[in-house]
Each structure stands twice: as C-alpha cells, then as structure tokens.
Protein backbone atom coordinates (compact mmCIF):
# COMPACT_ATOMS: atom_id res chain seq x y z
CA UNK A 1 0.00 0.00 0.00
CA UNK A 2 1.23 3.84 -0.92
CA UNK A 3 2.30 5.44 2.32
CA UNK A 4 0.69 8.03 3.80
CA UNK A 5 1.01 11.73 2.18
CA UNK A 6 3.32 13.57 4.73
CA UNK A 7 0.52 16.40 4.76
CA UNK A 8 -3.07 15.90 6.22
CA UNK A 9 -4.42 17.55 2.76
CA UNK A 10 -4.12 15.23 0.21
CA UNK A 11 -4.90 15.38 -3.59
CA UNK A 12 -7.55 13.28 -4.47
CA UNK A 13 -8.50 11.75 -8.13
CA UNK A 14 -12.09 10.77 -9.36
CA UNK A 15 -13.12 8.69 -12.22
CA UNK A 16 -15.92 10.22 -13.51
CA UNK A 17 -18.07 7.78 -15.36
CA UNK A 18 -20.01 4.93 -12.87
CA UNK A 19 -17.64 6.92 -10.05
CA UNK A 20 -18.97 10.25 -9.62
CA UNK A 21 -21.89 10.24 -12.02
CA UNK A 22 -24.52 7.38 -13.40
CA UNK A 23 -23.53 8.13 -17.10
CA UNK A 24 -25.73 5.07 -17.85
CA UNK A 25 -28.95 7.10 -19.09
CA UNK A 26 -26.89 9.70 -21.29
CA UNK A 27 -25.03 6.83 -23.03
CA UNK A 28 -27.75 4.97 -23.85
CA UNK A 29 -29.55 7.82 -25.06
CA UNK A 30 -26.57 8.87 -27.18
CA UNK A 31 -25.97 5.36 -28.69
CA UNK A 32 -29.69 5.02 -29.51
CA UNK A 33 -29.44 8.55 -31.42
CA UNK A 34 -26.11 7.47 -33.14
CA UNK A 35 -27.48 4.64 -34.42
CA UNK A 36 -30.96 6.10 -35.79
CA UNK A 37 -28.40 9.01 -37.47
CA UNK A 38 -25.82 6.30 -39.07
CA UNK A 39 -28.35 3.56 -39.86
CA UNK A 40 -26.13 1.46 -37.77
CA UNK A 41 -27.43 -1.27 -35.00
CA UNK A 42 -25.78 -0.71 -31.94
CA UNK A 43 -27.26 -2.23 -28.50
CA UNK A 44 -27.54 0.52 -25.90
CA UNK A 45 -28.42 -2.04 -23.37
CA UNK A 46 -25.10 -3.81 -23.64
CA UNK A 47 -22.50 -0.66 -24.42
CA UNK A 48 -24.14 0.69 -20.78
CA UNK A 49 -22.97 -2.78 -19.26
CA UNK A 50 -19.31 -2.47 -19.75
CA UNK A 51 -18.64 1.66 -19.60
CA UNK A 52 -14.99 2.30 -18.54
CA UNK A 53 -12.62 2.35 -21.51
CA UNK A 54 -12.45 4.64 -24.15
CA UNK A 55 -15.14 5.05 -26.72
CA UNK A 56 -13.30 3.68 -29.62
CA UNK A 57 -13.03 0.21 -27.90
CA UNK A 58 -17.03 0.48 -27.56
CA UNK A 59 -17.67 1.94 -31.48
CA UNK A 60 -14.99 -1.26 -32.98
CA UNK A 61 -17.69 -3.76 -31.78
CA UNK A 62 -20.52 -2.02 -34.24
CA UNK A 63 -18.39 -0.15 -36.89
CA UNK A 64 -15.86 -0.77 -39.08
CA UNK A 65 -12.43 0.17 -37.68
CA UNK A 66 -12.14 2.70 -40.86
CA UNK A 67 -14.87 4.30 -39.77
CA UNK A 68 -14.53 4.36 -35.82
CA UNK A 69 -12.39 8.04 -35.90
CA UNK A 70 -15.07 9.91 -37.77
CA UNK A 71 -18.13 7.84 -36.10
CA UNK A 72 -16.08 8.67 -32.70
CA UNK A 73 -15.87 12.66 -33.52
CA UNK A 74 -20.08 12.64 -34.61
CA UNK A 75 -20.49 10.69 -30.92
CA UNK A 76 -18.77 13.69 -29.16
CA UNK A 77 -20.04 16.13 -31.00
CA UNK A 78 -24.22 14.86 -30.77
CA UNK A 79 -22.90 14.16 -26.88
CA UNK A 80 -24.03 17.43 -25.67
CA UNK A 81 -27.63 17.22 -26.98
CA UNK A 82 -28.32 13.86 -25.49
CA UNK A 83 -26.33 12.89 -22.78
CA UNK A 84 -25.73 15.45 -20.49
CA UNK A 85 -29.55 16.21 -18.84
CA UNK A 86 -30.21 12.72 -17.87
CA UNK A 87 -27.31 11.83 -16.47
CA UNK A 88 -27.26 12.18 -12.64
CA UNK A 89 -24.49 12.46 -10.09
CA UNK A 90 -24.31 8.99 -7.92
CA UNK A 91 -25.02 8.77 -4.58
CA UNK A 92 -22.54 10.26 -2.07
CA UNK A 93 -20.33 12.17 -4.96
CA UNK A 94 -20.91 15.68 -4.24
CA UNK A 95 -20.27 14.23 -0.44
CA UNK A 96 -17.39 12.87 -1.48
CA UNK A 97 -15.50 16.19 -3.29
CA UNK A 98 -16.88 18.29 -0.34
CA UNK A 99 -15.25 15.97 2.28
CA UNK A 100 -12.02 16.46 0.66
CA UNK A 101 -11.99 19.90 0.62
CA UNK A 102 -13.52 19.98 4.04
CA UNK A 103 -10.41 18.18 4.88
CA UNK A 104 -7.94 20.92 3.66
CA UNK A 105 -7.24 18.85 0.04
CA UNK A 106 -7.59 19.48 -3.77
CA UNK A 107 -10.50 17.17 -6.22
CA UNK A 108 -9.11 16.61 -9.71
CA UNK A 109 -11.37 14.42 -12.27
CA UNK A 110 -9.18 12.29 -14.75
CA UNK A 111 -11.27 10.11 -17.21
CA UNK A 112 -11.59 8.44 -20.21
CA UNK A 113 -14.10 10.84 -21.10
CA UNK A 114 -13.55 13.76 -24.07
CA UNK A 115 -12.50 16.40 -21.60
CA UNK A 116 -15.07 18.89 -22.95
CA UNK A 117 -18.21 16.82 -22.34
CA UNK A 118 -16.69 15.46 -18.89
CA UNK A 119 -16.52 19.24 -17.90
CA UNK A 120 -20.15 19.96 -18.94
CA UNK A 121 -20.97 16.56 -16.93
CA UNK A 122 -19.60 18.44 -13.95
CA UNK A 123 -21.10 22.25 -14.54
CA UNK A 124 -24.81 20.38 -14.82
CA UNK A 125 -24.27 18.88 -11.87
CA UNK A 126 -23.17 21.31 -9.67
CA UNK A 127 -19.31 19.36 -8.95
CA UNK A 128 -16.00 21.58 -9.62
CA UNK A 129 -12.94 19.82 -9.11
CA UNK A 130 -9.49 21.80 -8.93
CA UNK A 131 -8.69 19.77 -12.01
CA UNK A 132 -9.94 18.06 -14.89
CA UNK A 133 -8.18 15.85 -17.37
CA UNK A 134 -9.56 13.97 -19.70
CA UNK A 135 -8.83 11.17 -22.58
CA UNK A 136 -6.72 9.24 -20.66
CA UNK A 137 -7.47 5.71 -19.84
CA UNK A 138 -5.90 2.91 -17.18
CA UNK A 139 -1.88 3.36 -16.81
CA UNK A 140 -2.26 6.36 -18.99
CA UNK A 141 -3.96 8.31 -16.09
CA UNK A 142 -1.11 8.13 -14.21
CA UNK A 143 0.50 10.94 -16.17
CA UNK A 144 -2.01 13.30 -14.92
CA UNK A 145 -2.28 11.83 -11.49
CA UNK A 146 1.85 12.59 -10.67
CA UNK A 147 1.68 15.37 -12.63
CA UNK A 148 -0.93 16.89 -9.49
CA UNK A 149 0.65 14.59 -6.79
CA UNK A 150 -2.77 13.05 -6.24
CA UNK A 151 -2.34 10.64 -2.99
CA UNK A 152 -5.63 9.09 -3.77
CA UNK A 153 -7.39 7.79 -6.64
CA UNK A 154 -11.29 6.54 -6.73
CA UNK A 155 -13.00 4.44 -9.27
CA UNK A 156 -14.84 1.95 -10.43
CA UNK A 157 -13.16 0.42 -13.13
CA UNK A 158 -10.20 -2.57 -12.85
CA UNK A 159 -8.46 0.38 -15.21
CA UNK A 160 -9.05 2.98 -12.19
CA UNK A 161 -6.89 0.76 -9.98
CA UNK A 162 -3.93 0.01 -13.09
CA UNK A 163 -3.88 3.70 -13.36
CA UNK A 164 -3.12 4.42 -9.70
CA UNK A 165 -0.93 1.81 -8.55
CA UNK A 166 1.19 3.01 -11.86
CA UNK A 167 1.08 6.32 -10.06
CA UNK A 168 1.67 4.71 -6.68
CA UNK A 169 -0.96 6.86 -5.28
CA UNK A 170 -3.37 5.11 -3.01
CA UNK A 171 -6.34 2.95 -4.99
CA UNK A 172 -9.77 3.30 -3.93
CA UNK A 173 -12.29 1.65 -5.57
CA UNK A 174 -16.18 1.60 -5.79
CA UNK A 175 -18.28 -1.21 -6.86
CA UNK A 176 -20.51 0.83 -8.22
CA UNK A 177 -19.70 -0.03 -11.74
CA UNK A 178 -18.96 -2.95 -14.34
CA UNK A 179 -16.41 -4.55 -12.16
CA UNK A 180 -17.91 -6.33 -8.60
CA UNK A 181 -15.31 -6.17 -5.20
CA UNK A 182 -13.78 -9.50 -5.49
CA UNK A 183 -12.62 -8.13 -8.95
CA UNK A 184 -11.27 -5.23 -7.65
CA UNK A 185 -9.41 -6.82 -4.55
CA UNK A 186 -7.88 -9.19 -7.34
CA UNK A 187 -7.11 -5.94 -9.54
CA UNK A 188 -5.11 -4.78 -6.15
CA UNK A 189 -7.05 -1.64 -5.22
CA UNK A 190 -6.19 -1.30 -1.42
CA UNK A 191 -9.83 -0.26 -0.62
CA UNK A 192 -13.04 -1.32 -1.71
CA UNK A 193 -16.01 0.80 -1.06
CA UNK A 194 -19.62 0.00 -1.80
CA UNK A 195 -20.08 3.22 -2.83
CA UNK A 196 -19.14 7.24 -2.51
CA UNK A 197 -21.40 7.50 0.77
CA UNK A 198 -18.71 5.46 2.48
CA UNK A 199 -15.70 7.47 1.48
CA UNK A 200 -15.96 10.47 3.44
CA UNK A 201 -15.66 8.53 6.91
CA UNK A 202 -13.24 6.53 5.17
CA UNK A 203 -11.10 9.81 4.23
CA UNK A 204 -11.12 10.51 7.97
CA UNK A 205 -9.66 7.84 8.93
CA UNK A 206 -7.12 8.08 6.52
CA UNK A 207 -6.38 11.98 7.12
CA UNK A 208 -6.63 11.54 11.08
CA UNK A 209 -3.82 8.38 10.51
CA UNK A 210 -1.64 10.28 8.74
C-alpha cells in the first residue's frame, strides 16, 4: 500500500463515469441517437454494461475500424444534446468532493471521457474539481495523477486501480460499476467501497492516521 502523504491535505483523483456520475442514461440515449443518425445497430443495453474504456473500444464492436475516428468525432459532438440532462451524479459524490476539501485537500477528475463533455458533466451537476483531465485511460492516467501529486485515486473500473498503482498513489475503488469487489481486490485496489457514501468517513480515517 502507498504510504501516507506527509501532509493531512491530500490530492484526491475521481473517475468520472459509474464513479462520480450514473452516465448510464446519457449513453444509452446517445448510442440510440447514433445509431438512428448512421443507420447502424448498436445495442444501448449492452455498451451501458461495460462503460470504462475509451469510446473507440465500444464503437470497434458495431463499426468498421475505418470508420470508428469519424463515427467517434459525430459521438462527441451529438454528446451534448443527449447525454448530459439525464445523467445524474451517484449517490454520495458531491459528499465525497466536499469531504475532501472539508479536509484541507484538492479534487481533480481524470477520465476516459472527451475532456469537454466530462466538464459539462460536472457544470450540470453542480461538482467543480481543482482539475480536470480527460482522454486518458488505465496506466495512462497516471500521467495526470503525478503530474498533481494526487495521494488518492477513486473508481470503479479494474483500469481505475492500473492507473493508480502506476502512479503509486493510493487505490480506492467503488463497486458501483462494471467490475464487482472481489474483482477489484484481485485488480489490487487497497480499498473497496460500496459506494461514494462510504468514502468520506473513510477519508477521515485516513487523514486523522496520517
């Protein structure tokens, strides 16, 4: 396990997607509208089951990999439109940002998300994190996470927790996604939370240890 950040304030990452918010609705919505405006069959129901990695990994299992960087940039772009009002934040996640700044820290947001839509995710709701970065997936998020000297990362994915044990910060993760605890545990996050209403007791236990 990462040791303890020397300072009672640390810098704490989100995933944003099935971490902070319940993109389910927005996707699905978005998929359904892609595939009425391409003519192209793609199964909402299913692409909601397994969010997490980035969206070209999604559009190669409906379009041909030729087209997936132009169907990818119409995605983004009809994003906006469909995906952003029904998506809601999950339970305990604007707890969860306010507990670390009531504990003296910093909130940055690193997804796989196109950084643009991620921040109007956040605006709608109400959440502003210090930081946001976005496009990054798994080990790549570990760029961003030194880069801020995050202590902490949360999310939901098995990616979340490759992406902050390559940034040795500390891996929290919430079953509140694709991936169930066991898988997690295996994954080696060093928490496992059922949820964001359990992490701001858990942050004070971590700050007051420090």
């Amino acid at each position: 396990m990462p040791a303890l950040p020397a300072t009672p304030a640390p810098t704490v990452g989100f995933d944003l997607d099935m971490t902070l918010i319940d993109s389910r609705p927005g996707i699905r919505a978005c998929y359904l509208a892609l595939s009425e405006r391409t003519g192209v069959y793609v199964d909402a129901d299913l692409v909601v089951t397994r969010l997490g990695p980035p969206l070209a990994e999604e559009l190669v299992n409906w379009f041909p990999a030729e087209d997936v960087p132009a169907v990818a940039d119409l995605y983004r772009a009809m994003y906006p439109e469909y995906a952003i009002a029904p998506t809601p934040a999950l339970a305990g996640a604007r707890e969860a940002v306010a507990a670390v700044r009531a504990a003296g820290g910093r909130t940055m947001v690193v997804t796989a998300k196109y950084e643009p839509n991620a921040k109007l995710h956040l605006a709608h709701l109400g959440m502003e994190p210090d930081v946001v970065v976005g496009d990054l997936w798994a080990e790549d998020k570990a760029r961003a996470l030194r880069e801020h000297g995050a202590h902490i990362y949360v999310g939901d994915h098995t990616g979340d927790v490759r992406g902050a044990r390559a940034a040795e910060a500390l891996s929290v993760a919430v079953a509140t996604g694709p991936c169930g605890p066991d898988e997690l545990r295996e994954a080696g996050a060093d928490v496992v939370l059922p949820d964001l209403t359990s992490f701001p007791a858990w942050l004070d236990t971590y700050v007051t240890s420090a």
